[in-house]
Structures are given as structure tokens and as C-alpha cells.
C-alpha atoms as a PDB file:
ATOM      1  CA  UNK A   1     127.914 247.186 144.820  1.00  0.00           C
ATOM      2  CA  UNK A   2     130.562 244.833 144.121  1.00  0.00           C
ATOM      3  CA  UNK A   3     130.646 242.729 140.413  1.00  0.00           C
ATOM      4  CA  UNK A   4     129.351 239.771 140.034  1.00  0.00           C
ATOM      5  CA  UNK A   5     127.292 239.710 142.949  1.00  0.00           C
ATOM      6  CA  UNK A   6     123.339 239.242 142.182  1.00  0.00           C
ATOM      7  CA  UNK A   7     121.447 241.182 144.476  1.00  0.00           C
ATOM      8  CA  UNK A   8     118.261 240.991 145.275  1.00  0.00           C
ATOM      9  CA  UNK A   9     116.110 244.100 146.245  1.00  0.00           C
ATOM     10  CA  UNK A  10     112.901 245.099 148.119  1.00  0.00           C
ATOM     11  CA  UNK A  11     110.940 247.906 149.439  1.00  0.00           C
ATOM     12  CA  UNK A  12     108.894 248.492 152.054  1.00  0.00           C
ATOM     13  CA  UNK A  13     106.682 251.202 153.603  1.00  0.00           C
ATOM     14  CA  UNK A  14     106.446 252.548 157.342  1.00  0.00           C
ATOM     15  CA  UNK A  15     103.823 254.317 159.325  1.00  0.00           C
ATOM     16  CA  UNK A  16     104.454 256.855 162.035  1.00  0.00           C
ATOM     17  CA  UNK A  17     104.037 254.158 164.448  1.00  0.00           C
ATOM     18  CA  UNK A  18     106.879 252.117 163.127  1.00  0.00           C
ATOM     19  CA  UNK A  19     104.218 249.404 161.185  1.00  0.00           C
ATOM     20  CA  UNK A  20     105.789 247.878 158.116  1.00  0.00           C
ATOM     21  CA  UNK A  21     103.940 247.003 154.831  1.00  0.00           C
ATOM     22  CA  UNK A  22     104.001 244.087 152.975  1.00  0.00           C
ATOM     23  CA  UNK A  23     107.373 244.062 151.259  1.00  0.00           C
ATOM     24  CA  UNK A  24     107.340 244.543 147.232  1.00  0.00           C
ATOM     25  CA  UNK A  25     107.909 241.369 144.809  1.00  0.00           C
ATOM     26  CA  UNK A  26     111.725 241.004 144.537  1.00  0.00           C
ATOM     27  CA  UNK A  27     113.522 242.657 142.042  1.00  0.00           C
ATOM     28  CA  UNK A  28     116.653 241.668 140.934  1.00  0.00           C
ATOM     29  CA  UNK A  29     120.225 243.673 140.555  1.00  0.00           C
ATOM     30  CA  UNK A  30     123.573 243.229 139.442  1.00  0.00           C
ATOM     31  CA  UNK A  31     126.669 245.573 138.371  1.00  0.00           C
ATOM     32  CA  UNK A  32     127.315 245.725 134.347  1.00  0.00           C
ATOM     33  CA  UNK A  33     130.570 243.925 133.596  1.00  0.00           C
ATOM     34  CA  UNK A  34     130.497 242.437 130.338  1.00  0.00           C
ATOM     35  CA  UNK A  35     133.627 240.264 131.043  1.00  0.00           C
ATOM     36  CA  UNK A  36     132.010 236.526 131.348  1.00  0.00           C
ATOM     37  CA  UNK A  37     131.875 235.364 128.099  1.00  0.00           C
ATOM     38  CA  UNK A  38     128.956 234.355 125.815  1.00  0.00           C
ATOM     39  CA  UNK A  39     125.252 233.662 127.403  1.00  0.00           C
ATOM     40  CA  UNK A  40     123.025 231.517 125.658  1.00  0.00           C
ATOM     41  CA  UNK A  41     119.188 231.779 126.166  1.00  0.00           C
ATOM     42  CA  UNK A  42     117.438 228.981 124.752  1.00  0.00           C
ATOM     43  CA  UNK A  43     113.524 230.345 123.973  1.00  0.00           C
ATOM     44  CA  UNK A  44     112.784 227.612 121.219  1.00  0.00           C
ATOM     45  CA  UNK A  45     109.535 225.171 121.860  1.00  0.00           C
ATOM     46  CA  UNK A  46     110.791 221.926 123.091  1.00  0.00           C
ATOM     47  CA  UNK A  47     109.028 219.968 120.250  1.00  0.00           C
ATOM     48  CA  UNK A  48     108.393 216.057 119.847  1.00  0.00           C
ATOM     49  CA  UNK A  49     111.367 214.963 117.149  1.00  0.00           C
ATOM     50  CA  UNK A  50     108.970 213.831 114.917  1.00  0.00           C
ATOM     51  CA  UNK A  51     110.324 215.561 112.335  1.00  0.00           C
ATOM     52  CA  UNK A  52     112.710 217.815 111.592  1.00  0.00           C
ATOM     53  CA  UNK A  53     110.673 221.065 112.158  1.00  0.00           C
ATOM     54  CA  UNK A  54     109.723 220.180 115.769  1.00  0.00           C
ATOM     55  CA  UNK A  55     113.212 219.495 117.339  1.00  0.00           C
ATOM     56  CA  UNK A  56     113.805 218.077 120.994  1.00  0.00           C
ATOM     57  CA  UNK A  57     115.179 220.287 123.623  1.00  0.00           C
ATOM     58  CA  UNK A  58     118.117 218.259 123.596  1.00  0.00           C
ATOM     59  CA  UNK A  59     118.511 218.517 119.537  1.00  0.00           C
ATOM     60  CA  UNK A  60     118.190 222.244 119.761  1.00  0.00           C
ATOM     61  CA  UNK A  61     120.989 222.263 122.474  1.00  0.00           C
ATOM     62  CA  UNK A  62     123.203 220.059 120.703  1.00  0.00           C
ATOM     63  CA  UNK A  63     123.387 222.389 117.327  1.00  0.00           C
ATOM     64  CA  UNK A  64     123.932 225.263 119.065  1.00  0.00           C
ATOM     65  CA  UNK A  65     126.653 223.601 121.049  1.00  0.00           C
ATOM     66  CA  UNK A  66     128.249 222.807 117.632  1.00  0.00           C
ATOM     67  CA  UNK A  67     127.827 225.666 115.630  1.00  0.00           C
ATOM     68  CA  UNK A  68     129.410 227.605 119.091  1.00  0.00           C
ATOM     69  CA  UNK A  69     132.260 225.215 119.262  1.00  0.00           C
ATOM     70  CA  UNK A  70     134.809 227.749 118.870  1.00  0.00           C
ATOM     71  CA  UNK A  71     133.585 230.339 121.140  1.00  0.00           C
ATOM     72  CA  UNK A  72     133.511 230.671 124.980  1.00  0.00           C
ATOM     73  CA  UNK A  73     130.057 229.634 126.169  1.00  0.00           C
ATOM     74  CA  UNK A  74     129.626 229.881 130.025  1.00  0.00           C
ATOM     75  CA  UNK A  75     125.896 230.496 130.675  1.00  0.00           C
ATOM     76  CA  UNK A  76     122.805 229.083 129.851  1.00  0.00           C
ATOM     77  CA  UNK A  77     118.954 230.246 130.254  1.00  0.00           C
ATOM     78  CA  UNK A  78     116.556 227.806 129.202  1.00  0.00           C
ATOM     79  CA  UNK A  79     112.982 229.874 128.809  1.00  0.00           C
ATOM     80  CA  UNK A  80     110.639 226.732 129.198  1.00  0.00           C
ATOM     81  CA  UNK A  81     112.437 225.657 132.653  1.00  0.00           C
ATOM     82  CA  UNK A  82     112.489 229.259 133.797  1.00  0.00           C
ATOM     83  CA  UNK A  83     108.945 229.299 133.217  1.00  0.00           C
ATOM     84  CA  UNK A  84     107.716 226.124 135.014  1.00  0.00           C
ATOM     85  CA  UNK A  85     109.616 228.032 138.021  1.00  0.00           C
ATOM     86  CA  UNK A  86     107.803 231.414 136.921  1.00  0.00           C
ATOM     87  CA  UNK A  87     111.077 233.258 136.736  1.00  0.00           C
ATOM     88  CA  UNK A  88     112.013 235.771 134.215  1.00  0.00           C
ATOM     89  CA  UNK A  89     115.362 236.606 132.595  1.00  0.00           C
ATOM     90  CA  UNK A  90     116.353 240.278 133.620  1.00  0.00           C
ATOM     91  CA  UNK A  91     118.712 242.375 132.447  1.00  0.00           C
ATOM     92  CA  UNK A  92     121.012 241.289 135.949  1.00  0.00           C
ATOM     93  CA  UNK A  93     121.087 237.837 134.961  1.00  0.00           C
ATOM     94  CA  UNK A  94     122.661 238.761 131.283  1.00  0.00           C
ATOM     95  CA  UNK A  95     124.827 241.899 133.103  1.00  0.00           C
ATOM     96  CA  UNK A  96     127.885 239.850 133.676  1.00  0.00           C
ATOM     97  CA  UNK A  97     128.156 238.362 129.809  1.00  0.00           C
ATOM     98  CA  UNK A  98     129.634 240.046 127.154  1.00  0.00           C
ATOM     99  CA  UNK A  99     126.753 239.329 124.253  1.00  0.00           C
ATOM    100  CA  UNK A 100     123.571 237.334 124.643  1.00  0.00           C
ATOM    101  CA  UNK A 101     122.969 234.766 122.187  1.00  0.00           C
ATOM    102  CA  UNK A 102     118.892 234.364 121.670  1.00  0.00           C
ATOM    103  CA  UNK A 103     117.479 231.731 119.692  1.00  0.00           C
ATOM    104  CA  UNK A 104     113.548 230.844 118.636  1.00  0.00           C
ATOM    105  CA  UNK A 105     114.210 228.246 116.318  1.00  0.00           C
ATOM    106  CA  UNK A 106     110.467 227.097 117.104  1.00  0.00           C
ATOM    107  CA  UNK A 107     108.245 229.633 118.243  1.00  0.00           C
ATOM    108  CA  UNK A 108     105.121 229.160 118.445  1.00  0.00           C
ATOM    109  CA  UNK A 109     103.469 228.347 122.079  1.00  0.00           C
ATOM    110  CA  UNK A 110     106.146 229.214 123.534  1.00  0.00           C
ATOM    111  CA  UNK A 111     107.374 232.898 125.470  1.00  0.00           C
ATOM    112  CA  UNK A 112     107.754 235.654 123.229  1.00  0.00           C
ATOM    113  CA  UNK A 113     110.707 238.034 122.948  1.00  0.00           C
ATOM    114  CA  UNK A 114     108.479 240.663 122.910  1.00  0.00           C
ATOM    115  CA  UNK A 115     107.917 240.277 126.913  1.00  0.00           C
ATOM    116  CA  UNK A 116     111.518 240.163 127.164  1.00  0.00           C
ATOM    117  CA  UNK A 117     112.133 243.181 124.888  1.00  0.00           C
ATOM    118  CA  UNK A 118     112.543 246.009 128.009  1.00  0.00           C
ATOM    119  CA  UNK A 119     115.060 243.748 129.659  1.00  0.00           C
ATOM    120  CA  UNK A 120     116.992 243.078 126.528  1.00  0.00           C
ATOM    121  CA  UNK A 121     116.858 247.407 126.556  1.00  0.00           C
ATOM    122  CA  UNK A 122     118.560 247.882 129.291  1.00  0.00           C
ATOM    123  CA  UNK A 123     121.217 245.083 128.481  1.00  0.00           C
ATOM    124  CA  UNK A 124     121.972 246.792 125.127  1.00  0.00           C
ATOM    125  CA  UNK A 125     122.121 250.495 126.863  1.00  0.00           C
ATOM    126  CA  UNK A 126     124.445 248.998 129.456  1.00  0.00           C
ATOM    127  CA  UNK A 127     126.833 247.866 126.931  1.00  0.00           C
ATOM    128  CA  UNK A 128     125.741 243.921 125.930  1.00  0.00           C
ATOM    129  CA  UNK A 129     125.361 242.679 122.654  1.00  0.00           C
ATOM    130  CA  UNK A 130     122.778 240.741 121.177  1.00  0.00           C
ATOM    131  CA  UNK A 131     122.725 238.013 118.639  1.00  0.00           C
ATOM    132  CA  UNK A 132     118.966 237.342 117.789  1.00  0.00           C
ATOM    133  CA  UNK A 133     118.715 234.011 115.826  1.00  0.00           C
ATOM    134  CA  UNK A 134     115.771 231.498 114.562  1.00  0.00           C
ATOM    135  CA  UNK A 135     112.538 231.587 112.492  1.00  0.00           C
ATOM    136  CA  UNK A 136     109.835 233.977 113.009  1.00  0.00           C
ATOM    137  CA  UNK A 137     112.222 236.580 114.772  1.00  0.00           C
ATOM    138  CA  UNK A 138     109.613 239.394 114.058  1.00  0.00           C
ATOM    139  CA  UNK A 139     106.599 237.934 114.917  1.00  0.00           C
ATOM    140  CA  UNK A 140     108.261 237.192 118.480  1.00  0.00           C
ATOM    141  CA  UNK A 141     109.148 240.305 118.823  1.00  0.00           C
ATOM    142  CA  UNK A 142     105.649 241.909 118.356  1.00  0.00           C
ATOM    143  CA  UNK A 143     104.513 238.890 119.745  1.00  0.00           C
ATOM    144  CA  UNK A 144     101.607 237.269 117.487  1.00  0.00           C
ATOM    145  CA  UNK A 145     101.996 235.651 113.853  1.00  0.00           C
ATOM    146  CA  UNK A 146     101.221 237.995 111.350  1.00  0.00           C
ATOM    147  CA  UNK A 147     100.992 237.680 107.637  1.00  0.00           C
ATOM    148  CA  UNK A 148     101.593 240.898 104.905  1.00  0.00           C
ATOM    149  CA  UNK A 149     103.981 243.845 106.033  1.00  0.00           C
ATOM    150  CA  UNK A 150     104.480 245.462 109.238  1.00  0.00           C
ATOM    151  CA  UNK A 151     105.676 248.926 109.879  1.00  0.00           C
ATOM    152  CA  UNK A 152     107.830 250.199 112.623  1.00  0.00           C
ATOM    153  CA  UNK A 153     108.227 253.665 113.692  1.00  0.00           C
ATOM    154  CA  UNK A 154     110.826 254.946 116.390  1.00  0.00           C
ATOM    155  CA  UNK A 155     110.297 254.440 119.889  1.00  0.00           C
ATOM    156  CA  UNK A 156     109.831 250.444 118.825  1.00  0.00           C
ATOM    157  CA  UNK A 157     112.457 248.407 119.950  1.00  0.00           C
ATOM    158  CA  UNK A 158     112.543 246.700 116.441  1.00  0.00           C
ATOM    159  CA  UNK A 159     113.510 249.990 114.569  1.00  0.00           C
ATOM    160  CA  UNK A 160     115.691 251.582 117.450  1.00  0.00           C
ATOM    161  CA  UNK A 161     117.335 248.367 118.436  1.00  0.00           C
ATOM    162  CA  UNK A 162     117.298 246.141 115.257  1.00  0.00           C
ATOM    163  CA  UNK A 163     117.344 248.809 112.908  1.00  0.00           C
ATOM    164  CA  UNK A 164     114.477 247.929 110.980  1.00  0.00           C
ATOM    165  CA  UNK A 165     111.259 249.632 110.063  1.00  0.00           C
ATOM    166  CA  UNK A 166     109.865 247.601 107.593  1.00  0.00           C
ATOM    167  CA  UNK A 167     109.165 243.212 108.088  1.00  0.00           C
ATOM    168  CA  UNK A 168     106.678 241.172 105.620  1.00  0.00           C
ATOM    169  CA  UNK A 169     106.055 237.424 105.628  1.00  0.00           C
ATOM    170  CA  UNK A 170     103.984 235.403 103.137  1.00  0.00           C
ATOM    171  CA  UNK A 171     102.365 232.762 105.597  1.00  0.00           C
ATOM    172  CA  UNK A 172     100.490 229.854 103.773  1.00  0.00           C
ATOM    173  CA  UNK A 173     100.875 227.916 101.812  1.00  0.00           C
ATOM    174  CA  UNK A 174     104.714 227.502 102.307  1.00  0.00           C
ATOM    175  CA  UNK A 175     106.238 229.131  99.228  1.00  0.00           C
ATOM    176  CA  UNK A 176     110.057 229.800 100.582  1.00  0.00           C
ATOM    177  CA  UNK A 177     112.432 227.700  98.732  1.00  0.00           C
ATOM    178  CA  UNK A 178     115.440 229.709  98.951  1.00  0.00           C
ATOM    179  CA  UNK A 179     117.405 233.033  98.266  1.00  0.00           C
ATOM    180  CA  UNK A 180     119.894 234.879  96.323  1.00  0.00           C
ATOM    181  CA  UNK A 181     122.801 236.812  98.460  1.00  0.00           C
ATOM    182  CA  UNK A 182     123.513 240.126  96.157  1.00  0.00           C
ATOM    183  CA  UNK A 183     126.525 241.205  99.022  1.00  0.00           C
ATOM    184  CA  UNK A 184     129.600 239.459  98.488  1.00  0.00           C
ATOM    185  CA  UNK A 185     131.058 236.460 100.616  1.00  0.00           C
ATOM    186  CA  UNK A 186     127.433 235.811 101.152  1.00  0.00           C
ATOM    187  CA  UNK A 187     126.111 232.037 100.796  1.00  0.00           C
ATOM    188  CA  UNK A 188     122.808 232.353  98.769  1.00  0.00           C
ATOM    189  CA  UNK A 189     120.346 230.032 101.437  1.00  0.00           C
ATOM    190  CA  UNK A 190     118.383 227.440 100.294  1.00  0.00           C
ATOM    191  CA  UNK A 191     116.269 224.647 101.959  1.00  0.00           C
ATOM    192  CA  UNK A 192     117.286 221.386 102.398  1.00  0.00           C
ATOM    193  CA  UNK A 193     114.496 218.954 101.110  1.00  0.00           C
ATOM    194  CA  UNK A 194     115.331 216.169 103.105  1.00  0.00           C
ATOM    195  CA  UNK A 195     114.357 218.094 106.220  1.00  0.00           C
ATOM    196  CA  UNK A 196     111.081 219.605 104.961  1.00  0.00           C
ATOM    197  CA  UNK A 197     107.737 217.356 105.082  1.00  0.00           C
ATOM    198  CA  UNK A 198     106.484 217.012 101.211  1.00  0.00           C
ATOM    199  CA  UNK A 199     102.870 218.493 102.500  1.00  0.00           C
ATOM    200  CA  UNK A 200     104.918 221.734 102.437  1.00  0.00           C
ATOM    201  CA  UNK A 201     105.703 220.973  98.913  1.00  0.00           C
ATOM    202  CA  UNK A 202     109.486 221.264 100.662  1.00  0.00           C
ATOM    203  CA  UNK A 203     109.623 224.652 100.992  1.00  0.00           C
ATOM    204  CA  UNK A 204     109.192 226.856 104.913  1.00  0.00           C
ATOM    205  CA  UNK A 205     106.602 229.109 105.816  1.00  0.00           C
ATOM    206  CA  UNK A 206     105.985 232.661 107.622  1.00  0.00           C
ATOM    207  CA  UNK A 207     109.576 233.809 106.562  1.00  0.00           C
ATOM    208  CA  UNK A 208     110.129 237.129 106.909  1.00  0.00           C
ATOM    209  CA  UNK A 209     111.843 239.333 104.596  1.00  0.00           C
ATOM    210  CA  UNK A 210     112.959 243.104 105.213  1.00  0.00           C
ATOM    211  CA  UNK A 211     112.605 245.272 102.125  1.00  0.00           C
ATOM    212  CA  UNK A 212     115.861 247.446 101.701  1.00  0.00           C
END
């Protein structure tokens, strides 16, 4: 096959008499290169911009154009359109990008990770890298919200591929108001109040934390 060309694939079978099937859905292909820059999937809920927690499309794409400023973007996936056309990402469609940058800044309602998770597999085996970034990271990678711990064994893409075997998350009521780095050079997080509604009593909920 020759790089950078997307091929698409399907099989059919014949009889004795030379009578064809019905030929299989199409499955995409496409030789691992790695040499086309940064990819950008964009699986956060297009919410109303009523308030800061339920961003716009367009506000979610405008941050992540900023905060990527320095670094050479030149693809983007946006989940919710590829839905409405009921096409999935595959691991050909990331193939020619050097890392995959994958945010869920809001999750819920929208496509989970976790039906992406095979895909995102054979990306990593290949040779990609992945940058996973938003809120609720875990519970879209299981796919539902879940409140206490959770416990991952091998075999589980979130131990083998994230290197974790141990997520928890508080739920409600929202009782995250910030954290204290203990590694140096990093920034201890905290929320900004002026972007949290006061029913929350300012602070986020469902954040998850992974014991060390």
C-alpha cells in the first residue's frame, strides 16, 4: 500500500457457480506513518453557552485553538458531526498523525471513549500517541458515571494503556474546590469562582482522583 492513501476494503463470498454475496460493510485502511502532525478529535457535548459549564462548539474549539497555538495542528475530528453522518473514527483516520489529541470537556450525552477504546489500541500499538484531556476522563472510558472507586485489572485498556488501576470520584454534592501539587514545577489547581454557578457552592463535581 502506498502512505497516505485511505483505502477502503470489502469482502465478498462466491459460489461454485460464480454467484457473489452481498459485499461486507466497508472497512477502512491506511499505512502507519506518524509524520502529519497533531490530530485533534473534538468528543465534548456541544452545550448551550449558558454558562460556563455548558460551552458552545465553537467556544470549545476556540480554547483548544489557543492553548495549541504553538504546535502544528493539521486535522480535526469533530465526534457530534461524525455522528449525524454515522461514521466512526478508526485507527486509519488517526494513522497518518503523529499523537491524537482527545478532549471531553463535557461529557455527558454525548459518545463515549469507551466505544472508541479498540481503535485508539491499535493507534497506540502502531506507534501514535495519545493525549487524553477533559472532565470525567474515566467515566468515558468505562462509559457510564459512576460514583466511589473503580478497580482495573490487566487486559483493561485503562490499566494497560493509561497505566492506572485504581479511579474514585465523589459525585454530589459538588465538593472539589481545588488541589495541592506535592511534585515540583507543578501548579497546585484550583477553581475559578467566577466560572462556577453558586448552586454548586463554586466548587465541580464527579472529579476523579487516582490514589498513588
Amino acid at each position: 500500500v502506498q502512505p497516505h492513501i485511505l483505502y477502503r476494503y470489502q469482502i465478498q463470498a462466491q459460489d461454485f457457480d460464480g454467484n457473489l454475496s452481498f459485499p461486507s460493510a466497508t472497512e477502512r485502511g491506511r499505512l502507519p506513518t506518524h509524520d502529519s502532525g497533531i490530530l485533534v478529535v473534538d468528543a465534548s457535548k456541544d452545550g448551550s453557552g449558558a454558562n460556563p459549564l455548558q460551552p458552545t462548539d465553537a467556544q470549545v474549539d476556540n480554547f483548544y485553538q489557543n492553548i495549541l497555538q504553538d504546535f502544528t495542528i493539521t486535522g480535526q475530528w469533530d465526534i457530534a458531526d461524525s455522528m449525524q453522518k454515522q461514521l466512526a473514527i478508526s485507527d486509519a483516520d488517526m494513522s497518518v498523525y503523529s499523537t491524537v489529541i482527545w478532549h471531553t470537556d463535557v461529557w455527558q450525552g454525548l459518545h463515549p471513549i469507551a466505544e472508541d477504546t479498540l481503535e485508539l489500541k491499535k493507534y497506540i500499538n502502531n506507534g501514535g500517541k495519545v493525549f487524553l484531556d477533559g472532565w470525567g476522563l474515566i467515566s468515558s472510558t468505562v462509559g457510564f458515571q459512576y460514583t466511589g472507586s473503580l478497580s482495573f485489572l490487566p487486559g483493561h485498556f485503562v490499566y494497560d494503556y493509561l497505566q492506572i488501576d485504581t479511579s474514585s470520584s465523589q459525585g454530589l454534592p459538588p465538593d472539589f474546590e481545588g488541589a495541592m501539587a506535592i511534585a515540583p514545577n507543578f501548579i497546585s489547581p484550583a477553581i475559578d469562582s467566577t466560572k462556577v454557578p453558586p448552586n454548586y457552592n463554586y466548587n465541580l463535581f464527579y472529579m476523579e482522583a487516582f490514589p498513588s
